[in-house]
Protein backbone atom coordinates (compact mmCIF):
# COMPACT_ATOMS: atom_id res chain seq x y z
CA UNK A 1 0.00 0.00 0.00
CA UNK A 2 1.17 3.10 -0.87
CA UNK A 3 2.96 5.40 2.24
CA UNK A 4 2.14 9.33 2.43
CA UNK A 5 4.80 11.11 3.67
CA UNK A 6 3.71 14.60 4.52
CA UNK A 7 6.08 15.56 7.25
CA UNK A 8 9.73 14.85 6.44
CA UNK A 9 12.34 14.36 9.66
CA UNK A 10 14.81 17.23 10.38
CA UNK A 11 18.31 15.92 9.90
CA UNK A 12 20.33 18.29 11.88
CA UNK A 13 23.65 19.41 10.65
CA UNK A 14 26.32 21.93 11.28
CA UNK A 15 26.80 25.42 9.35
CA UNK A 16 22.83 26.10 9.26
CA UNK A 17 22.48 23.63 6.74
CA UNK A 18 18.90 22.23 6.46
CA UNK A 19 17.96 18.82 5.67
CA UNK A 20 14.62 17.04 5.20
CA UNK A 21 14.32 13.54 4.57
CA UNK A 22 11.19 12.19 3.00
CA UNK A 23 12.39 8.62 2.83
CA UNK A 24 15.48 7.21 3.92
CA UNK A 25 17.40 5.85 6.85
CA UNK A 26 16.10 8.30 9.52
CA UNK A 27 12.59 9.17 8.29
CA UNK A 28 11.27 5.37 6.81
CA UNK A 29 13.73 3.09 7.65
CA UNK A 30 14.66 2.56 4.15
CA UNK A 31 18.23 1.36 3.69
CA UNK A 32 18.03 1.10 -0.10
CA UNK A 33 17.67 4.69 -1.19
CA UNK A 34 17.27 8.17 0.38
CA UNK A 35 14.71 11.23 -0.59
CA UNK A 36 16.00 14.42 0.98
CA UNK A 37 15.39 18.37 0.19
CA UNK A 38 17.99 20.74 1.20
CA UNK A 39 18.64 24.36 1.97
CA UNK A 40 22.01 25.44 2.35
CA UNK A 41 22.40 29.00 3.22
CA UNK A 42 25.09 31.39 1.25
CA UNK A 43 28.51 29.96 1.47
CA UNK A 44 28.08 27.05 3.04
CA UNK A 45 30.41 24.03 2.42
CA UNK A 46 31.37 20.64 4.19
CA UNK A 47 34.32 18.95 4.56
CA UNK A 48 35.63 16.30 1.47
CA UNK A 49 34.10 12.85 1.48
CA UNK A 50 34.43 9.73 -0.50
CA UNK A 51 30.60 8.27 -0.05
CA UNK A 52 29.76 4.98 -0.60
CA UNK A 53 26.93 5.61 -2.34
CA UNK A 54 25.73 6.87 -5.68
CA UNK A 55 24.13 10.76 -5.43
CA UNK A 56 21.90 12.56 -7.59
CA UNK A 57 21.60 15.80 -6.83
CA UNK A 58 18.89 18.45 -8.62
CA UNK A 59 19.77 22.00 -7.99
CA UNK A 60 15.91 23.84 -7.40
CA UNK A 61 17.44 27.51 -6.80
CA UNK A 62 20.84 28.94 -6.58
CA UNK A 63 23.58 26.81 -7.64
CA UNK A 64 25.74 23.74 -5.87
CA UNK A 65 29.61 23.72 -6.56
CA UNK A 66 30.79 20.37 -6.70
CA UNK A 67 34.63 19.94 -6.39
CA UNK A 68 36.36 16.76 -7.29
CA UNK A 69 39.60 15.54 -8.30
CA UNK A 70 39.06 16.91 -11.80
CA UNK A 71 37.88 19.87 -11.02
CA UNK A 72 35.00 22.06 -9.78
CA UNK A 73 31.41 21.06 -11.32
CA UNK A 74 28.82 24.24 -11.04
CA UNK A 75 25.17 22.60 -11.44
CA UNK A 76 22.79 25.99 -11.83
CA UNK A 77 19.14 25.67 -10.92
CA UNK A 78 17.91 23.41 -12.95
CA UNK A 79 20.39 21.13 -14.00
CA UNK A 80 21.28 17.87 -12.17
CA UNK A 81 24.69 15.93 -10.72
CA UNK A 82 25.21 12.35 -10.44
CA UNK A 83 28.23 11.62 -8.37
CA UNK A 84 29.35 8.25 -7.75
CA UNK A 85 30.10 5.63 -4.86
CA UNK A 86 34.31 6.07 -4.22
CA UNK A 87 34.74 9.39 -5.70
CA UNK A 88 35.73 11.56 -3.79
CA UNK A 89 33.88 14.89 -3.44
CA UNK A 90 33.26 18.34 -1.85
CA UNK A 91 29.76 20.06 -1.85
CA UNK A 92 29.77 23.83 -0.83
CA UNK A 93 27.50 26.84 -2.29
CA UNK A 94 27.95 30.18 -4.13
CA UNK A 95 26.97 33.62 -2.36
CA UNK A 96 22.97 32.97 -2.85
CA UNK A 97 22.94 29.76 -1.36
CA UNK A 98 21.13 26.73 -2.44
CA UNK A 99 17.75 24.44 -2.45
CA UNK A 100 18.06 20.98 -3.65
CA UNK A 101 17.08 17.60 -3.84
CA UNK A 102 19.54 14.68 -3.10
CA UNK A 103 18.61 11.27 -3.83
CA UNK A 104 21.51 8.51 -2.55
CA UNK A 105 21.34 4.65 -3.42
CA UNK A 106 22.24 3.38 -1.27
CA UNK A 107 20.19 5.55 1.38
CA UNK A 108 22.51 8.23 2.84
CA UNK A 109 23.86 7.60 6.42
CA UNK A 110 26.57 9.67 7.89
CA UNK A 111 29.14 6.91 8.52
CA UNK A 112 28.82 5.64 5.07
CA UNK A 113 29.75 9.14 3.67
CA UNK A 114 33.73 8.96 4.99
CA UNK A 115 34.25 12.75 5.51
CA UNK A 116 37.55 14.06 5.71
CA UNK A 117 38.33 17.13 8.13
């Protein structure tokens, strides 16, 4: 039967960063794949990871800078991202911030992201 998911759970996270999962580890249980919407305020950035999971990430407003061993990938509103398990990446934003969706397969879980400080 199909599940309604109306009120997502607040993932808290440093650097006033705002996540909302609609399905995943922490709102459904799901360890397959993971549903969240993000709003990450001007400048923002996180440390380097090397994830073990897929994401795909679709930039709603702003833009998402993407840096990677090849480079720096801007993804405008609009556009999508598909990074892969074992790459090794760094999210951060541009002066206007950012909304966006992330989907991870499998589902996102902090350990499973290996972030480097």
């Amino acid at each position: 039967m199909p599940e309604l998911i109306s009120t997502p759970a607040r993932i808290p996270v440093p650097g006033g960063k705002r996540i909302e999962e609609y399905v995943g580890r922490v709102a459904t249980g799901t360890s397959t794949a993971s549903l969240a919407r993000m709003h990450a305020p001007a400048g923002w950035e996180e440390p380097a990871q090397v994830p073990e999971f897929d994401e795909i990430t679709l930039v709603l407003d702003g833009r998402l800078l993407v840096e990677h061993d090849g480079g720096v990938t801007e993804v405008p509103a609009g556009q999508a991202v598909l990074t892969r398990a074992g790459e090794r990446v760094r999210y951060r934003v541009g002066p206007e911030g950012a909304d966006y969706v992330a989907v991870c397969v499998p589902a996102f879980e902090p350990g499973l992201a290996h972030r480097q400080d």
